[in-house]
N, C-alpha and C. Protein backbone atom coordinates (compact mmCIF):
# COMPACT_ATOMS: atom_id res chain seq x y z
N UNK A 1 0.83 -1.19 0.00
CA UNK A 1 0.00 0.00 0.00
C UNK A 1 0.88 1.26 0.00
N UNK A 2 1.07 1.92 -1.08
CA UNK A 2 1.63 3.17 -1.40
C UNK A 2 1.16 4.71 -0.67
N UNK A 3 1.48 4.17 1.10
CA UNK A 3 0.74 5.00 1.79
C UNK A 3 1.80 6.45 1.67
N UNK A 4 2.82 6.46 1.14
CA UNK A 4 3.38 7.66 0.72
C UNK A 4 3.21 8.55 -0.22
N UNK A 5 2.54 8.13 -1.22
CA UNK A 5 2.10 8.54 -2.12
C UNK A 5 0.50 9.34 -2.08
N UNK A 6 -0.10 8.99 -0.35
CA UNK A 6 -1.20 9.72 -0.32
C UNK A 6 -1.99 9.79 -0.81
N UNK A 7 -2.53 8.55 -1.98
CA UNK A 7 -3.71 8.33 -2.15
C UNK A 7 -3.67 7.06 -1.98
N UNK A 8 -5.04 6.76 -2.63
CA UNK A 8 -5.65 5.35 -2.44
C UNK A 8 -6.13 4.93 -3.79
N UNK A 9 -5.14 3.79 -4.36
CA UNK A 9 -5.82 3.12 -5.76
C UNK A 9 -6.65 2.09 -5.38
N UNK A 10 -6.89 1.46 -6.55
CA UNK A 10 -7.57 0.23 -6.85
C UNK A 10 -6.45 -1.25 -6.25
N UNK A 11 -5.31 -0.56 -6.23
CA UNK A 11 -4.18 -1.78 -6.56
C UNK A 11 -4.11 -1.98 -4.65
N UNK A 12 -4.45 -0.60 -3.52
CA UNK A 12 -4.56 -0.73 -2.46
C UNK A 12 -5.74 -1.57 -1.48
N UNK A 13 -6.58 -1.96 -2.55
CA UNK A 13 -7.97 -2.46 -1.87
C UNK A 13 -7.67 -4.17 -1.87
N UNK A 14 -7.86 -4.67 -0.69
CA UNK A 14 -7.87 -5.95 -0.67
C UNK A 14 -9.21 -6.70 -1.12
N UNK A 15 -9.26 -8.20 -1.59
CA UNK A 15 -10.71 -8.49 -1.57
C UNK A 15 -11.30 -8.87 -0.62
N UNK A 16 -12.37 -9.11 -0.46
CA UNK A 16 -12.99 -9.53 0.59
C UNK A 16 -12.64 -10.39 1.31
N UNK A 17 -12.44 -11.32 0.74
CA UNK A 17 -12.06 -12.59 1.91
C UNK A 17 -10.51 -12.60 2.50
N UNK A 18 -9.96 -11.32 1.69
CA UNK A 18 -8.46 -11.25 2.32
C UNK A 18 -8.63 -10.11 3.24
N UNK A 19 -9.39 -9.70 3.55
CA UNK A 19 -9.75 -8.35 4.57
C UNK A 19 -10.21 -8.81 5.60
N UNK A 20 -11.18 -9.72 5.04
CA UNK A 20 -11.97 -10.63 6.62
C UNK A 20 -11.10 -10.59 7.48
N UNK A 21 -9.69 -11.62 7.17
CA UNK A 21 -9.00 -11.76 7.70
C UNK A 21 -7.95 -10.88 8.67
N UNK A 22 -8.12 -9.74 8.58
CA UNK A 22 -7.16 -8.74 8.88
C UNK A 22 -8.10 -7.66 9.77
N UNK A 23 -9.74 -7.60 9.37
CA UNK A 23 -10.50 -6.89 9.57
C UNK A 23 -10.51 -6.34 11.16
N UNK A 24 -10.50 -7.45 12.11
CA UNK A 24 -10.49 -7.28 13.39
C UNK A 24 -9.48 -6.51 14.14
N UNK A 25 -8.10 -6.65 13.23
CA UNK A 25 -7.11 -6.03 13.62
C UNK A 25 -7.04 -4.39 13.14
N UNK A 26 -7.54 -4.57 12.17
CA UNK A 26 -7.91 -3.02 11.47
C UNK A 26 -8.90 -2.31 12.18
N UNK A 27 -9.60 -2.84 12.61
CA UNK A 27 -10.95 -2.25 13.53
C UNK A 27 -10.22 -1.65 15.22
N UNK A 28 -9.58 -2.34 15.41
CA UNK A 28 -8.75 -2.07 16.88
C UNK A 28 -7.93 -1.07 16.53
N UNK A 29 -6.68 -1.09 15.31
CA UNK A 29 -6.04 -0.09 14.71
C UNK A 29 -6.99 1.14 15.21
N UNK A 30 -7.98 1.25 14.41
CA UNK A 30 -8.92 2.28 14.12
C UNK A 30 -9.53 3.08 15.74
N UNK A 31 -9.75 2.11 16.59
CA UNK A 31 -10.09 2.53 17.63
C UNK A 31 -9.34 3.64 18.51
N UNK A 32 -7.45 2.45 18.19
CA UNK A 32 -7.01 3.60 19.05
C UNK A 32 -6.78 4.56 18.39
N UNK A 33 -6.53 4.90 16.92
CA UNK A 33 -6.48 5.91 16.34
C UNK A 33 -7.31 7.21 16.63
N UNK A 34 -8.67 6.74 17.03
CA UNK A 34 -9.68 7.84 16.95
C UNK A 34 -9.25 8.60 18.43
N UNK A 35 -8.14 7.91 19.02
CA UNK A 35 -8.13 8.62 20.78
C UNK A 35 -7.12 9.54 20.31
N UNK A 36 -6.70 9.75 19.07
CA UNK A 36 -5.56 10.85 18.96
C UNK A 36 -6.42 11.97 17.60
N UNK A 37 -7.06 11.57 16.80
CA UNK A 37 -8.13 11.83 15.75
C UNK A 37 -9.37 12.63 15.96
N UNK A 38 -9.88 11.81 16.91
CA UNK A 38 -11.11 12.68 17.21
C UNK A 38 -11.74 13.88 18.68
N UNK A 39 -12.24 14.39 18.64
CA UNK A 39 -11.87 15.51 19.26
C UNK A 39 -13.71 16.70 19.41
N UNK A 40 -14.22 16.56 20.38
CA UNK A 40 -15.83 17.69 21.21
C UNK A 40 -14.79 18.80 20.63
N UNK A 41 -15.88 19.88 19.93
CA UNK A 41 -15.68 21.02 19.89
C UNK A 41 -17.40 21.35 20.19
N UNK A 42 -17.69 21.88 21.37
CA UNK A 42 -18.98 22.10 21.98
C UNK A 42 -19.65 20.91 22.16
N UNK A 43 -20.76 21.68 22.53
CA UNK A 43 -21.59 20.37 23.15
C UNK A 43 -22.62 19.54 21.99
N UNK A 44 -22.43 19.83 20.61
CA UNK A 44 -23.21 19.15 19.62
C UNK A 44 -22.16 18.43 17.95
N UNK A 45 -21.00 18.98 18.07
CA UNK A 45 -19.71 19.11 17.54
C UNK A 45 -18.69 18.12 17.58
N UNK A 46 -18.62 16.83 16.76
CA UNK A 46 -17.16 16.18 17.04
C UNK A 46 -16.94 15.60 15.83
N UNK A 47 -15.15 16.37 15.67
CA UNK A 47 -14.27 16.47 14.66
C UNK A 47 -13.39 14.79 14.57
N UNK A 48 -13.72 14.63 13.41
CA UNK A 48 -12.57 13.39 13.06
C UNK A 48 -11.81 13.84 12.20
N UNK A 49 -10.62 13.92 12.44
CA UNK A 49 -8.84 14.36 11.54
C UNK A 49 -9.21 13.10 10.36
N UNK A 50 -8.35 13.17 9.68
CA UNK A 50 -8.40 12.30 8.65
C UNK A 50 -7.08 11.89 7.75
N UNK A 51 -7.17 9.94 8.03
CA UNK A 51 -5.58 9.72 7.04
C UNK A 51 -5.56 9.04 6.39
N UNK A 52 -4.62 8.46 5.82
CA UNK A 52 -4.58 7.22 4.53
C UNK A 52 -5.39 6.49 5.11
N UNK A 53 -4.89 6.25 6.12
CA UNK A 53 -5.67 4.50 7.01
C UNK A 53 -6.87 4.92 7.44
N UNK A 54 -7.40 5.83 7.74
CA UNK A 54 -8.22 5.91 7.77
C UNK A 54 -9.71 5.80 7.27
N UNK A 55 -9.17 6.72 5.51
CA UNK A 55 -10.11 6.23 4.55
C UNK A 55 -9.97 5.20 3.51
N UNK A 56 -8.95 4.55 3.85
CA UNK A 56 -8.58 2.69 3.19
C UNK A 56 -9.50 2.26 4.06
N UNK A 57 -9.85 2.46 5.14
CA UNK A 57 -10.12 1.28 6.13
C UNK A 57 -12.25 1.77 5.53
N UNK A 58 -12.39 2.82 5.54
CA UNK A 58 -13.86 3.53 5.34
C UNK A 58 -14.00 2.62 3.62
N UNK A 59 -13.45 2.98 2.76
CA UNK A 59 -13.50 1.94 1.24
C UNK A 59 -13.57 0.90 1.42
N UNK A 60 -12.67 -0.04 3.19
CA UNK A 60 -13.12 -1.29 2.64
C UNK A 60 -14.77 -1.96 3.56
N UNK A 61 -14.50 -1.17 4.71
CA UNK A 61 -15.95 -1.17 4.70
C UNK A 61 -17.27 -1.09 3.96
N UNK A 62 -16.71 -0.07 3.29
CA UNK A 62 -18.71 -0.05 2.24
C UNK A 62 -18.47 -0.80 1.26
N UNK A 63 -17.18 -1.24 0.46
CA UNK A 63 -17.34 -2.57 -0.26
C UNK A 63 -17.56 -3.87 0.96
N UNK A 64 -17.65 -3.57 2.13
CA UNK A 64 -17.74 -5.01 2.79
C UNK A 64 -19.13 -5.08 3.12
N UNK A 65 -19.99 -4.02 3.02
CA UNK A 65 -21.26 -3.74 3.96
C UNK A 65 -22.32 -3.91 2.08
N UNK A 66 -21.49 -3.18 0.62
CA UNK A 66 -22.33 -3.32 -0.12
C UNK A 66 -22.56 -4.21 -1.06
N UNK A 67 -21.16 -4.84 -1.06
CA UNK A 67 -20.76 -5.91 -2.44
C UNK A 67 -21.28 -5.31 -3.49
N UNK A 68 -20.49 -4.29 -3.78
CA UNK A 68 -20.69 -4.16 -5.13
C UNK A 68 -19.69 -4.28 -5.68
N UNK A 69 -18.67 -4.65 -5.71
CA UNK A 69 -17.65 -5.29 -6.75
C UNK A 69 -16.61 -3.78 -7.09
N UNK A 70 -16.28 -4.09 -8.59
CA UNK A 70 -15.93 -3.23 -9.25
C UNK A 70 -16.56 -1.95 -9.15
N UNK A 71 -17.34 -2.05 -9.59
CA UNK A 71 -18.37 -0.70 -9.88
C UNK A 71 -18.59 0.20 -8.67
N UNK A 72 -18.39 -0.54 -7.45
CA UNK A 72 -18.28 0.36 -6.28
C UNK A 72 -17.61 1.19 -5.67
N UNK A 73 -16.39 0.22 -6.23
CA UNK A 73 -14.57 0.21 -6.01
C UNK A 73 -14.43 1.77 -6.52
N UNK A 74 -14.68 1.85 -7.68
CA UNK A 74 -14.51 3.32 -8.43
C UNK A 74 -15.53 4.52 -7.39
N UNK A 75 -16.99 4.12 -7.13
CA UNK A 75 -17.26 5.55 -6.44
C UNK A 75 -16.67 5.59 -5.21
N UNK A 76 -16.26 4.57 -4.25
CA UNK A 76 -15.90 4.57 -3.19
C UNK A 76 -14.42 5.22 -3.20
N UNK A 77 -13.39 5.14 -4.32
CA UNK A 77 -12.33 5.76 -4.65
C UNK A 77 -12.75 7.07 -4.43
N UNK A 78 -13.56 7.74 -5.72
CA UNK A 78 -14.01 8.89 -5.91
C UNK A 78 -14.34 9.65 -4.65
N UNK A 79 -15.32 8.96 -3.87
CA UNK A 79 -15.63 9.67 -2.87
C UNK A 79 -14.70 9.65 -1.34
N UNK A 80 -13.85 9.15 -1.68
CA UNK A 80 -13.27 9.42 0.00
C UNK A 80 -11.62 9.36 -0.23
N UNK A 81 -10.92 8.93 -2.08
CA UNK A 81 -9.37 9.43 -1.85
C UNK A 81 -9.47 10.65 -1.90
N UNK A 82 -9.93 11.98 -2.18
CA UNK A 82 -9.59 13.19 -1.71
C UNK A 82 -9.88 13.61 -0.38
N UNK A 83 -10.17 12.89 0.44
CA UNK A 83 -10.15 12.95 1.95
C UNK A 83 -8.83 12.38 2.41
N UNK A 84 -8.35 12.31 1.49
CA UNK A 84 -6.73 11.52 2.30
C UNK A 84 -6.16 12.49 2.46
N UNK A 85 -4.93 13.40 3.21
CA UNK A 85 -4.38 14.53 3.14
C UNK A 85 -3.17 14.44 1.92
N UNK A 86 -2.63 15.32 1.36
CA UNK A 86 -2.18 15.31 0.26
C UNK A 86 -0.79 15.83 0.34
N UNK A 87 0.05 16.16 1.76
CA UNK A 87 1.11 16.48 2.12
C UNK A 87 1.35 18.01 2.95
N UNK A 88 0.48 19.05 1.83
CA UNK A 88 0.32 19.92 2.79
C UNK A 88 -1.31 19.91 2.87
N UNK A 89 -1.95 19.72 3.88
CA UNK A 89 -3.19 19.79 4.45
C UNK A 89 -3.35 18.81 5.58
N UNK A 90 -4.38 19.11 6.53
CA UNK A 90 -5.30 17.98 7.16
C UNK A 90 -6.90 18.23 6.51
N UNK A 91 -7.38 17.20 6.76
CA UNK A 91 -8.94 17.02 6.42
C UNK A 91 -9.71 15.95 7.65
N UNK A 92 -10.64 16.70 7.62
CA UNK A 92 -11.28 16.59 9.08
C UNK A 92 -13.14 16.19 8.18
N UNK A 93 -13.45 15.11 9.02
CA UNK A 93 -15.43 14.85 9.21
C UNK A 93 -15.72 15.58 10.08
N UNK A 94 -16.86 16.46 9.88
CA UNK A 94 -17.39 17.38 11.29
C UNK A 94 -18.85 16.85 10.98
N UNK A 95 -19.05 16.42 12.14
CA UNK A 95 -20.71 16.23 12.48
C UNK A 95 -21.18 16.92 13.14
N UNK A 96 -22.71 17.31 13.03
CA UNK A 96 -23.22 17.87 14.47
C UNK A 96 -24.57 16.58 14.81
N UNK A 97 -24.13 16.32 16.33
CA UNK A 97 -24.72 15.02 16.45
C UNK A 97 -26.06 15.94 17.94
N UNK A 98 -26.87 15.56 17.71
CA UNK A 98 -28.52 15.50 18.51
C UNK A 98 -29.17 14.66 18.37
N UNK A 99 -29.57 13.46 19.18
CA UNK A 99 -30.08 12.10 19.10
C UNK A 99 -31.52 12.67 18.73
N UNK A 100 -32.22 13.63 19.36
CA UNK A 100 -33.73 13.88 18.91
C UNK A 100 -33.92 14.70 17.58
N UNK A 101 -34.30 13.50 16.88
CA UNK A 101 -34.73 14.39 15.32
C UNK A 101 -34.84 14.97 15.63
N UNK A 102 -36.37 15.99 16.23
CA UNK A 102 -36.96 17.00 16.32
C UNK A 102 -35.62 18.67 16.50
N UNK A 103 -35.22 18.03 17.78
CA UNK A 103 -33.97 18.95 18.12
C UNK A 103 -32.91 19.57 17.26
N UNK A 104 -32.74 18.16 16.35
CA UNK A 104 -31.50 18.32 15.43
C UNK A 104 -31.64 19.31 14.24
N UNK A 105 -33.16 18.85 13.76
CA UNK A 105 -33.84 19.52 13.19
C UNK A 105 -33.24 21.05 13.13
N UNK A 106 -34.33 21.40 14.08
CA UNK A 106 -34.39 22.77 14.57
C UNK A 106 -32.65 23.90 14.81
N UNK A 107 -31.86 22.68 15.59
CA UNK A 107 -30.52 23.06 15.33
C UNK A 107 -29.76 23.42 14.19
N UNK A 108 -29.95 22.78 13.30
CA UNK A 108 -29.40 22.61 11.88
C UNK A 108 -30.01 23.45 10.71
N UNK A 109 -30.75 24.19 11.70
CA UNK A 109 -31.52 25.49 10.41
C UNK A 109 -31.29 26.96 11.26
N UNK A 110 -30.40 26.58 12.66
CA UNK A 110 -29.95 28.08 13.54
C UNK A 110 -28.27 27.75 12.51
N UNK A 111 -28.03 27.35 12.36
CA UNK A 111 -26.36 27.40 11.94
C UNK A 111 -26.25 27.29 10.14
N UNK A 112 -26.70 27.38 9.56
CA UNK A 112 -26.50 27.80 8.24
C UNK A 112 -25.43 28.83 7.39
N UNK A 113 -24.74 27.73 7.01
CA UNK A 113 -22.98 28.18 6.67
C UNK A 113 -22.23 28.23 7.27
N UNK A 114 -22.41 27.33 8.58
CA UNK A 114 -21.44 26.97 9.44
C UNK A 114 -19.94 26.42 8.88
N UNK A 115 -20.13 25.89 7.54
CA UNK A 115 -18.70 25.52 6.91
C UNK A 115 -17.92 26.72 6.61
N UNK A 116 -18.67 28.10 6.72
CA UNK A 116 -17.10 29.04 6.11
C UNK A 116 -17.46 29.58 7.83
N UNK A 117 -17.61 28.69 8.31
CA UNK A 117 -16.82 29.63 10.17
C UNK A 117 -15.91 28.26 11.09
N UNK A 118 -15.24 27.72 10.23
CA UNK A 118 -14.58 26.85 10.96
C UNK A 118 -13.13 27.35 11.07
N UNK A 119 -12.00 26.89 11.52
CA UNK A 119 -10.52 26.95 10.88
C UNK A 119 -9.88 26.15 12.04
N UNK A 120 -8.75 26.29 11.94
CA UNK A 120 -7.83 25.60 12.72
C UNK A 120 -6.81 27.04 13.29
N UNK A 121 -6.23 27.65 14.39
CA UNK A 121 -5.69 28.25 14.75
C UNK A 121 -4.52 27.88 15.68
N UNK A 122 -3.18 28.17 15.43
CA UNK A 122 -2.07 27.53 15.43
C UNK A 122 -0.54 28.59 15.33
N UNK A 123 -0.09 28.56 16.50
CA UNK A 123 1.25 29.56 16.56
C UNK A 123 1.44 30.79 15.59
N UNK A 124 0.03 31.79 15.95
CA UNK A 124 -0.73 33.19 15.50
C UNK A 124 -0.86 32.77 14.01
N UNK A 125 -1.10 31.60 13.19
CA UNK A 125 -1.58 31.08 11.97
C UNK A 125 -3.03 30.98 12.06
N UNK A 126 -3.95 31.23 11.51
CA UNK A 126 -5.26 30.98 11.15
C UNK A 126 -5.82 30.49 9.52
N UNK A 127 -6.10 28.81 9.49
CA UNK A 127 -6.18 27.82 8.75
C UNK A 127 -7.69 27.76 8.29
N UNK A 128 -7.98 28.78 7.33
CA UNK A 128 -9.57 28.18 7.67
C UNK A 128 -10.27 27.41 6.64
N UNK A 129 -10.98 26.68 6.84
CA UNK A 129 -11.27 25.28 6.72
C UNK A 129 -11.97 25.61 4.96
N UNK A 130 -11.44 24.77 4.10
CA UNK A 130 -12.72 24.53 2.97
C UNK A 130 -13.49 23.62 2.68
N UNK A 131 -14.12 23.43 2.56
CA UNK A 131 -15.59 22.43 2.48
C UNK A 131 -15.23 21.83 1.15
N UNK A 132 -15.58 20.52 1.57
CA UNK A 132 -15.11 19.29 0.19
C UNK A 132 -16.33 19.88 -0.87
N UNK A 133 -15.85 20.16 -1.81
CA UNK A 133 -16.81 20.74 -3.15
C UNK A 133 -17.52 19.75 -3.55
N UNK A 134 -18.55 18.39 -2.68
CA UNK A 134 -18.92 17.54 -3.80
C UNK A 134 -20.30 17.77 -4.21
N UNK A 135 -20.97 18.49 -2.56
CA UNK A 135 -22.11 18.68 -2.72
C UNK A 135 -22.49 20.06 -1.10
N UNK A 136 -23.22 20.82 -1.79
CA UNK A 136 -23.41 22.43 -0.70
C UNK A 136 -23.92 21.65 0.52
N UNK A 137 -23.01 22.44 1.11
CA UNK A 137 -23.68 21.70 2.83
C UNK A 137 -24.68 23.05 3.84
N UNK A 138 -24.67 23.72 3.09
CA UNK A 138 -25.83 23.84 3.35
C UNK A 138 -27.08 24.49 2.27
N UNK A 139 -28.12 23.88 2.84
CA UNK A 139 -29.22 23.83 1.65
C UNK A 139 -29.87 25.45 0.82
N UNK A 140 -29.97 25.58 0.08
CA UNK A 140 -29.93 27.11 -0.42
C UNK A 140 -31.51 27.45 -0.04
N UNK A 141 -32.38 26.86 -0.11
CA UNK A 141 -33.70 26.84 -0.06
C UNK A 141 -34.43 26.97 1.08
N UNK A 142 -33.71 26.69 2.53
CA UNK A 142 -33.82 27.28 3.63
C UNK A 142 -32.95 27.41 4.46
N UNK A 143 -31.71 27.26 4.49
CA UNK A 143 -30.34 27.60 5.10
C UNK A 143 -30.03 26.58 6.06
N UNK A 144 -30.50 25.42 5.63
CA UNK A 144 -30.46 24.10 6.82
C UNK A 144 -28.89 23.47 6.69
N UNK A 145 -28.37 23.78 7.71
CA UNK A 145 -27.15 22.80 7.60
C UNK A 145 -27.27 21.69 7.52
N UNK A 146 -25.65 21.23 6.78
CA UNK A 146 -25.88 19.42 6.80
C UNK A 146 -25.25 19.20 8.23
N UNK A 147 -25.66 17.86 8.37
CA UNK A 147 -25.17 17.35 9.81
C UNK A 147 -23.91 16.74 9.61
N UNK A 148 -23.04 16.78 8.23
CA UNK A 148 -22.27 16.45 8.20
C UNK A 148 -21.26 17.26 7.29
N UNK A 149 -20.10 17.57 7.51
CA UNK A 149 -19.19 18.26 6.39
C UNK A 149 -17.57 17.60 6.25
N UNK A 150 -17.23 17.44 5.51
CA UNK A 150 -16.18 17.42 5.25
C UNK A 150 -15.37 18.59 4.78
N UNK A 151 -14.19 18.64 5.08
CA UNK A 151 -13.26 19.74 5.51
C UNK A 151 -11.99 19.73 5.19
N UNK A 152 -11.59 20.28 4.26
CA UNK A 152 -9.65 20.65 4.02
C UNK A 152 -9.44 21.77 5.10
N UNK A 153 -8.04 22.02 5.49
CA UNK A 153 -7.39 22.92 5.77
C UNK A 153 -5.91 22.73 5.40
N UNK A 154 -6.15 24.05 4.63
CA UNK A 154 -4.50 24.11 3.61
C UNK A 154 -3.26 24.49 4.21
N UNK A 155 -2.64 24.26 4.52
CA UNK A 155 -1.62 24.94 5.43
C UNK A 155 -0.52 25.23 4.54
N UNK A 156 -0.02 26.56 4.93
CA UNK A 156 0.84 26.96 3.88
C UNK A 156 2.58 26.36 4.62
N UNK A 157 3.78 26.96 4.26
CA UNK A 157 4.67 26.62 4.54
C UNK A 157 4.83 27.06 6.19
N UNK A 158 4.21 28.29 6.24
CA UNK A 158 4.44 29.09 7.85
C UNK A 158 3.20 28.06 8.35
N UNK A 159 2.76 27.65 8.20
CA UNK A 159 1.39 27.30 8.78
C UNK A 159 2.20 25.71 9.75
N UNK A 160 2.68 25.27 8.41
CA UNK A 160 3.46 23.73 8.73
C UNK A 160 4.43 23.57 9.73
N UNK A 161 5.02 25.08 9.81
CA UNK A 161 6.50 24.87 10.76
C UNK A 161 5.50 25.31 11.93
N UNK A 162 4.89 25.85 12.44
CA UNK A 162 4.09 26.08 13.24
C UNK A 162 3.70 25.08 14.07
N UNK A 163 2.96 24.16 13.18
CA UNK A 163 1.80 22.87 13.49
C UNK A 163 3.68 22.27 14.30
N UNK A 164 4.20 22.19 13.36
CA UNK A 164 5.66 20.80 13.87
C UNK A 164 6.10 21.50 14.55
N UNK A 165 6.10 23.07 14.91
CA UNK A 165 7.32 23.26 15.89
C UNK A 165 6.83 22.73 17.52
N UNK A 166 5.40 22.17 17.60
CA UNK A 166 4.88 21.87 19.07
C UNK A 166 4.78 22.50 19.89
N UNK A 167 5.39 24.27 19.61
CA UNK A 167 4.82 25.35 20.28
C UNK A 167 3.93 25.89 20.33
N UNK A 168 3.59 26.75 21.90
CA UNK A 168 1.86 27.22 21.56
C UNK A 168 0.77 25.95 21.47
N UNK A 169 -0.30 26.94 21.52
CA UNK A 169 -1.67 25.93 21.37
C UNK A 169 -1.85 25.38 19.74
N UNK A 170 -3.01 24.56 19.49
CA UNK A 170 -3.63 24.54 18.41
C UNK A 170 -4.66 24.17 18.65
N UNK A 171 -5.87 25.03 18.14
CA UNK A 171 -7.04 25.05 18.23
C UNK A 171 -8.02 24.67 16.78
N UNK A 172 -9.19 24.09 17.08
CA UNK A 172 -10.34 24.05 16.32
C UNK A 172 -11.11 24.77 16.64
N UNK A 173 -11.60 25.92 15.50
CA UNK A 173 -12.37 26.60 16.09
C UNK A 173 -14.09 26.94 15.36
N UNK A 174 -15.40 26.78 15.77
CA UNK A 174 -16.23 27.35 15.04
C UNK A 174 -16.73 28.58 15.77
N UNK A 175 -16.78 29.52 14.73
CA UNK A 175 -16.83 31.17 15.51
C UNK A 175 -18.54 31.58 14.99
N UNK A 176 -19.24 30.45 14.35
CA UNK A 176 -20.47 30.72 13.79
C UNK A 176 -21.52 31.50 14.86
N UNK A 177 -22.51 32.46 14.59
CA UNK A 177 -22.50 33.06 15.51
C UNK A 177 -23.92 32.12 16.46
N UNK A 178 -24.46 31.59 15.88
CA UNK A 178 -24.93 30.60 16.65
C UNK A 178 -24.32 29.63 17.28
N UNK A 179 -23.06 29.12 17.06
CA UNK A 179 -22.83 28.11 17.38
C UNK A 179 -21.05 28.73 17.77
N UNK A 180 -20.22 29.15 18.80
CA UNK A 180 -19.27 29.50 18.46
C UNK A 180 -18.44 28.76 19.87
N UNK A 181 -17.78 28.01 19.40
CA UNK A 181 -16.94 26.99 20.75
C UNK A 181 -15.84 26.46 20.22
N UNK A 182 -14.32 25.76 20.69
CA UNK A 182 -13.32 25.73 20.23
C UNK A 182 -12.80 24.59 21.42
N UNK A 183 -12.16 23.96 20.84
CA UNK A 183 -10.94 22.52 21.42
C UNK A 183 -10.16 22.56 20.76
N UNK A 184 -9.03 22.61 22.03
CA UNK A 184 -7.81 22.59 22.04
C UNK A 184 -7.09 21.31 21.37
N UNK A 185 -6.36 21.37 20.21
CA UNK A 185 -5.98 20.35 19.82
C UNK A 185 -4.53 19.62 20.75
N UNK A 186 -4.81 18.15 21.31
CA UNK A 186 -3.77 17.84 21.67
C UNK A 186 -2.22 17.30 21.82
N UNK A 187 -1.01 17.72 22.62
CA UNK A 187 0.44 17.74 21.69
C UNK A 187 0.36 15.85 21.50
N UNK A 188 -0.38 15.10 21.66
CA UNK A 188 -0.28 13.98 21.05
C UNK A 188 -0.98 13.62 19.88
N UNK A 189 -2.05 14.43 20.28
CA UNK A 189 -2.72 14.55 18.31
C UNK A 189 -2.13 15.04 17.41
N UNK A 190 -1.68 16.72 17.99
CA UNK A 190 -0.44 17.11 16.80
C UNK A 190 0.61 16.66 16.31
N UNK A 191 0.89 15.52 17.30
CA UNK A 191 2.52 15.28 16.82
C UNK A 191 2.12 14.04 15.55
N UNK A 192 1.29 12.89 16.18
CA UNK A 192 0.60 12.71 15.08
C UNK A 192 0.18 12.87 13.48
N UNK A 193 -0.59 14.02 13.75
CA UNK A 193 -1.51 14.44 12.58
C UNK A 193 -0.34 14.95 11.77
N UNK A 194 0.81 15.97 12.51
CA UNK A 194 1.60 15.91 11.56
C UNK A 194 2.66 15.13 11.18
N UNK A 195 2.76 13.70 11.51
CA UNK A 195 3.80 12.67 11.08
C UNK A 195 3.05 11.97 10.20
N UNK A 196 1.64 11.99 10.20
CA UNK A 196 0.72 11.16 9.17
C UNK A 196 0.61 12.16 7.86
N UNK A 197 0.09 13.37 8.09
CA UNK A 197 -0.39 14.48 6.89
C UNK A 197 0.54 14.92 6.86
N UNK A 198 1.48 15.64 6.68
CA UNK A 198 2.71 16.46 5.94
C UNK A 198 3.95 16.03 5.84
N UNK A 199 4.17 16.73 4.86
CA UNK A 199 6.06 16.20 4.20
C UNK A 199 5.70 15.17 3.16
């Protein structure tokens, strides 16, 4: 698996019955991963970072959950290798999670365009977030956010020595004015996120 190369082919996907095999161990992988990955920003808000292994492991799931063969192989490519980080960036899943429809509802039509109030803030750098172009997250027709976004943040060269120098804070931040709360990213996530995403 040409995890240096930062994406994800066809030639990286195992088949099924050779994944079975490995699956359990990949699932534990994954677990402890998410204790350095994922990350409450408020009380409705939680961010998943995002890496090779991460979305290898998401492709071989929905070919394991859809059997669709070939033909799947390609949208499942499509839709989640540009979520891999690409050397300079991280990319982050942001949900906003409310178990009561009703609630969530109602939540998700106070925050509308919550994707251009995100960023990442980092040794006086401010990273702010772009929204994966595949589809508007939020709805034009009544300003309902999605409950889900996907997220680049580009980091430039100052941005990078920053993130690696392990000085200072680094923060996630949404400044939306309905919704405006921030977590501290931690020096074991950072050291991390940047030995997985950059260089």
């Amino acid at each position: 698996m040409p995890r240096n190369a930062r994406t994800i082919t066809a030639d990286d996907i195992l088949p099924l019955d050779r994944y079975e095999l490995i699956r359990n161990d990949k699932k534990q992988e994954a677990l402890l991963r998410k204790k350095l990955t994922r990350m409450g920003v408020g009380p409705h808000a939680t961010a998943l970072f995002e890496t090779w292994d991460s979305m290898w492991l998401q492709v071989q799931e929905m070919l394991r959950i859809e059997k669709g063969g070939a033909d799947q192989l390609v949208d499942e490519l499509s839709a989640y290798d540009p979520m891999v980080p690409k050397g300079r960036e991280l990319t982050c899943t942001l949900l906003f999670e409310i178990e009561d429809p009703v609630r969530r509802d109602a939540f998700l039509r106070t925050i509308g365009g919550v994707e251009d109030h995100i960023a990442i803030q980092v040794g006086g750098q401010v990273i702010k977030a772009r929204p994966e172009g595949d589809v508007e997250r939020t709805r034009e027709s009544d300003g309902k956010a999605s409950a889900v976004h996907f997220l680049h943040f580009d980091f430039d060269d100052a941005a990078i020595a920053a993130w690696q120098s392990g000085e200072g804070s680094a923060m996630l931040v949404i400044d939306h004015p309905n919704y405006g709360h921030a977590a501290i990213i931690s020096a074991d996530s950072r050291e991390y996120l940047g030995r997985e995403c950059f260089g």
